[in-house]
Protein backbone atom coordinates (compact mmCIF):
# COMPACT_ATOMS: atom_id res chain seq x y z
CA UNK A 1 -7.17 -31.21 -9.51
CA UNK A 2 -4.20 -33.81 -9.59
CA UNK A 3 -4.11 -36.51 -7.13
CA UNK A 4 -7.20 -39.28 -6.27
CA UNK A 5 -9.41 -36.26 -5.26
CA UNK A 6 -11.80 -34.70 -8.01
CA UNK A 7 -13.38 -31.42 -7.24
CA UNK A 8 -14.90 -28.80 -9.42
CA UNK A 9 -14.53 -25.18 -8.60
CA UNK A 10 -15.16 -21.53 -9.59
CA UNK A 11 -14.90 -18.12 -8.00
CA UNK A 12 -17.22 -15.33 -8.16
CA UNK A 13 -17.52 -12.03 -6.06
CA UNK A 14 -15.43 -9.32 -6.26
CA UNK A 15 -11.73 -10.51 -8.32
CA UNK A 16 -9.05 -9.05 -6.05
CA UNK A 17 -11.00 -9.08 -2.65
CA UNK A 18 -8.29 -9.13 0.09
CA UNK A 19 -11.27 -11.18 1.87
CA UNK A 20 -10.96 -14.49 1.09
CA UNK A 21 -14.46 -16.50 1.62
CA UNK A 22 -14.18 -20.55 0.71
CA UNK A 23 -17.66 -22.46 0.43
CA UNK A 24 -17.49 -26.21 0.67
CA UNK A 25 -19.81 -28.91 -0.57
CA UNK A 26 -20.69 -31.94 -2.46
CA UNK A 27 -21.31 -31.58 -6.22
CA UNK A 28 -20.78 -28.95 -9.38
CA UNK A 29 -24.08 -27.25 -8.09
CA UNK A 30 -22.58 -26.04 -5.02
CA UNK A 31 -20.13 -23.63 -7.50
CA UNK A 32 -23.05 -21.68 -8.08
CA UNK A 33 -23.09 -18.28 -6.25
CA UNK A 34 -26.20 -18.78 -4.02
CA UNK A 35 -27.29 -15.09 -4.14
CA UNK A 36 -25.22 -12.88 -6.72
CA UNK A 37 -26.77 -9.85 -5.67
CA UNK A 38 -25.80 -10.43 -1.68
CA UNK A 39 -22.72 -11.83 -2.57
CA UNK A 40 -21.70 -8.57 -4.53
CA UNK A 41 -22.77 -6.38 -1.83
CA UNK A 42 -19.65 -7.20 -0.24
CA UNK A 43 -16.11 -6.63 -0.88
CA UNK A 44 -15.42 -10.38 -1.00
CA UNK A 45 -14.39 -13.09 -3.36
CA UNK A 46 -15.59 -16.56 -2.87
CA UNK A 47 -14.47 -20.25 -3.81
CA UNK A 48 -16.31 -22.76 -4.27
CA UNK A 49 -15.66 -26.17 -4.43
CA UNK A 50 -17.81 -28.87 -5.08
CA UNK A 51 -16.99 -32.18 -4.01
CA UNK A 52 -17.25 -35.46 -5.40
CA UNK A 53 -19.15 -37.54 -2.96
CA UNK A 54 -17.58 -41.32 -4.49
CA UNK A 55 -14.44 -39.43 -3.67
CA UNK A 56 -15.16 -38.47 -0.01
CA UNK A 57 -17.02 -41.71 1.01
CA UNK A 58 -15.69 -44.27 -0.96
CA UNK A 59 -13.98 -47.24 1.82
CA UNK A 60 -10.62 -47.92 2.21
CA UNK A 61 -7.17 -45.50 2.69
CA UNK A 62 -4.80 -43.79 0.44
CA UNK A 63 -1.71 -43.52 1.93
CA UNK A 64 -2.93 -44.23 5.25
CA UNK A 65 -5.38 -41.72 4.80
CA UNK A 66 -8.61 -41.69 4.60
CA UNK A 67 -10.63 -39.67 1.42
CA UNK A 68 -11.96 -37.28 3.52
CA UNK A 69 -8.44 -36.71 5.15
CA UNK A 70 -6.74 -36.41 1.95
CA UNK A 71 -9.39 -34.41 0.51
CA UNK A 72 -9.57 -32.33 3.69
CA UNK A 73 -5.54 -31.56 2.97
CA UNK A 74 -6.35 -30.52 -0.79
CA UNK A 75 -9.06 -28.07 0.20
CA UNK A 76 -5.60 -26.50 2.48
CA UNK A 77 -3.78 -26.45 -0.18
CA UNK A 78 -5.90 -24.24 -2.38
CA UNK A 79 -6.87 -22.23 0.38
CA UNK A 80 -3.38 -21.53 1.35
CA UNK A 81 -2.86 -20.55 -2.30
CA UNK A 82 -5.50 -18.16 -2.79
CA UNK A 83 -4.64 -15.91 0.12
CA UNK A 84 -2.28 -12.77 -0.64
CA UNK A 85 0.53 -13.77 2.07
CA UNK A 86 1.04 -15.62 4.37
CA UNK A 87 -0.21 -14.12 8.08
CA UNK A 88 -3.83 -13.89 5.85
CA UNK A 89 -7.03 -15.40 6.85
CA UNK A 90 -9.89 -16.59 5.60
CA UNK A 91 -13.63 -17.31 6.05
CA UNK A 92 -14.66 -20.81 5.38
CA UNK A 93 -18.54 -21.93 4.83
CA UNK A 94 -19.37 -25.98 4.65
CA UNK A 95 -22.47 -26.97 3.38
CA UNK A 96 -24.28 -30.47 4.02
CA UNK A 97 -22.16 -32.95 2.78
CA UNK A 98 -19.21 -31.20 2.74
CA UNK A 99 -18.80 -30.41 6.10
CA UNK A 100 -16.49 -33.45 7.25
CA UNK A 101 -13.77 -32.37 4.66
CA UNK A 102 -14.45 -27.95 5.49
CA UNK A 103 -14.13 -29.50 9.38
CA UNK A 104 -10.40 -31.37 8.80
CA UNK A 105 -9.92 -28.28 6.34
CA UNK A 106 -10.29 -25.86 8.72
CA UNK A 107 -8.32 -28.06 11.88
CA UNK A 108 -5.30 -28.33 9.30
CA UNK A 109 -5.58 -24.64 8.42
CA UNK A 110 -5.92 -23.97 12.21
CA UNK A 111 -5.52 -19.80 12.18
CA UNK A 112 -5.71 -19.44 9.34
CA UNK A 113 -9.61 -19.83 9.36
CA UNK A 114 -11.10 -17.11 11.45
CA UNK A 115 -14.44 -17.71 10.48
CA UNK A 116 -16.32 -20.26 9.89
CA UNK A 117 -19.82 -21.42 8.86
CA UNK A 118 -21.80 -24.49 8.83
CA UNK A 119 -25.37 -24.91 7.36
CA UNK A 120 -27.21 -27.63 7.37
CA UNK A 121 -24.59 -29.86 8.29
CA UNK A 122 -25.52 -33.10 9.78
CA UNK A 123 -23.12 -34.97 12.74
CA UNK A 124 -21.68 -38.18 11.64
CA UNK A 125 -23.74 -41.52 11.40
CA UNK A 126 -22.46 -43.75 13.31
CA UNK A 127 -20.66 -43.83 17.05
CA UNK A 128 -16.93 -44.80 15.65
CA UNK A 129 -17.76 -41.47 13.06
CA UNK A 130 -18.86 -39.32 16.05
CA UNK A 131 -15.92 -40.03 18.31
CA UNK A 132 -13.36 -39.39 15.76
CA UNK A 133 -15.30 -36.02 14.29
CA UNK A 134 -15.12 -34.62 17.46
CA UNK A 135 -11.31 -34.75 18.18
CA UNK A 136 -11.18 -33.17 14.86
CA UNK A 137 -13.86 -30.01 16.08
CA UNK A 138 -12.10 -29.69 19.59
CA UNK A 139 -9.02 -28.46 17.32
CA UNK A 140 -10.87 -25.53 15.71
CA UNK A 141 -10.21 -22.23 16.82
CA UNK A 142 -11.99 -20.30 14.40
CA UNK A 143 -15.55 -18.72 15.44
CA UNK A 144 -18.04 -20.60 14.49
CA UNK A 145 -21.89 -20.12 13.20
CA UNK A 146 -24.08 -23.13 12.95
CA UNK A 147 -27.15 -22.91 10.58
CA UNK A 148 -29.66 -25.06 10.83
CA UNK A 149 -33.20 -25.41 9.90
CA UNK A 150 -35.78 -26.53 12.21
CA UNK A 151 -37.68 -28.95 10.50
CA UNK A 152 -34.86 -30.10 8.64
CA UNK A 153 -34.48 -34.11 8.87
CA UNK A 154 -31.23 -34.29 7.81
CA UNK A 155 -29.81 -31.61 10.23
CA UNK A 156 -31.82 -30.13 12.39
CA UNK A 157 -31.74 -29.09 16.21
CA UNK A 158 -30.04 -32.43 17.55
CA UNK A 159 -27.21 -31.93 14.92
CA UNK A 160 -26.59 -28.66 15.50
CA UNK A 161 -25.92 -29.14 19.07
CA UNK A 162 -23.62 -31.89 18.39
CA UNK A 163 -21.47 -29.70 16.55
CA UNK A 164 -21.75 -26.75 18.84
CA UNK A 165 -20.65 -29.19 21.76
CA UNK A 166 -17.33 -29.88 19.72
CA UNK A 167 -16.43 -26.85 18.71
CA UNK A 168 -14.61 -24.27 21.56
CA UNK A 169 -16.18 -20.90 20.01
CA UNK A 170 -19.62 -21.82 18.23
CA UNK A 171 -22.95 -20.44 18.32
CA UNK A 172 -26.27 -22.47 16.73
CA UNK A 173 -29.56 -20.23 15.32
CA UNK A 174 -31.81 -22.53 14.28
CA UNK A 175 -33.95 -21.33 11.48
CA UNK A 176 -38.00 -22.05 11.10
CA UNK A 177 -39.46 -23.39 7.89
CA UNK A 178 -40.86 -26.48 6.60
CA UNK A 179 -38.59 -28.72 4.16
CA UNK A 180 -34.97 -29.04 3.63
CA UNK A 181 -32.40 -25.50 4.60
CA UNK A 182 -30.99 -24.34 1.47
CA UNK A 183 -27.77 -21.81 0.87
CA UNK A 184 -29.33 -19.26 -0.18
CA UNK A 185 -31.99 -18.89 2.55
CA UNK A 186 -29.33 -17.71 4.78
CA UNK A 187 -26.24 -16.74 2.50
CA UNK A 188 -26.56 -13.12 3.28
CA UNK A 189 -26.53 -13.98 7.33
CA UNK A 190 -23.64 -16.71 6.52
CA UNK A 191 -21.52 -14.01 5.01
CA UNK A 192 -22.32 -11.97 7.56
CA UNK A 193 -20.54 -13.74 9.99
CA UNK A 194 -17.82 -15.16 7.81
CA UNK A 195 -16.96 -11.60 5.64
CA UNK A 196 -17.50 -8.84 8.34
CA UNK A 197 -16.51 -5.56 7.69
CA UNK A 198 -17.18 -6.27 4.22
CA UNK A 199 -20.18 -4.90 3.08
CA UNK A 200 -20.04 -2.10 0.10
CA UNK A 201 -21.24 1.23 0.28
């Protein structure tokens, strides 16, 4: 894409879906459709963008802006151009490391998202990180699902909660298993939530 931000992308799902699903995470893996089989078992089409994590952490400010911010406003931009009109909405689904951008995504999109999803999303690092994250979640007015898994050490219960504190309309289910929380252990229960009304007959 043009600009300082670098992101791959692809769609899959059903072309002409008037359900617009956008998934959101770090690296040309996450363009992959988790579960084709689930995924086509709804009238949806999905986006997905993988991020480029030098792009999204890297120090410094373009603009007065930080990456995340500017990437956060590019993710907007190519959500507001894949939707039919105008009044549309959208789900929106961050994964891991792509949560801080699908978060300032989805404030800056503010109705627009109706839906959204985070799995295995961890809370910022550090204190400074925290305290500005969380003006950014008290802005979101879309309803919220928060996946984590319970033996995950890079998000698991603690993170979860941080995120459901910040956000007005969220929810947490914590999900049991040993190891790491991957997409496509809960893709069919993220779509759920994010696409409903959307599954084929």
């Amino acid at each position: 894409m043009a600009g300082d931000v670098r992101m791959s992308f692809r769609s899959f799902g059903i072309p002409g879906a008037a359900r617009l699903v956008v998934l959101v995470g770090v690296g040309a893996a996450v363009a992959i459709d988790p579960l084709p089989a689930v995924t086509l078992s709804r009238d949806i089409r999905v986006v997905a963008l993988g991020l480029d994590v030098r792009e999204i952490e890297d120090p410094g400010a373009y603009g007065g802006e930080t990456p995340a911010e500017l990437t956060a406003q590019k993710v907007a931009t190519l959500i507001r151009a894949e939707l039919d009109h105008p009044q549309a909405t959208a789900g929106l689904v961050a994964y891991r490391g792509g949560g801080d951008v699908a978060l300032r995504a989805a404030a800056v999109l503010g109705e627009t998202i109706d839906r959204l999803a985070l799995v295995a999303v961890p809370r910022p690092e550090t204190a400074f990180d925290r305290e500005e994250l969380a003006r950014v979640l008290a802005s979101i007015p879309a309803e919220t699902l928060i996946v984590n898994g319970q033996r995950d050490e890079a998000a698991a219960a603690e993170d979860a909660e941080w995120c459901e504190e910040g956000i007005p309309a969220s929810r947490v289910e914590m999900v049991p298993g040993d190891g790491p929380l991957a997409l496509p252990d809960v893709w069919d229960r993220v779509l759920t939530h994010v696409a409903p009304g959307t599954k084929r007959r």
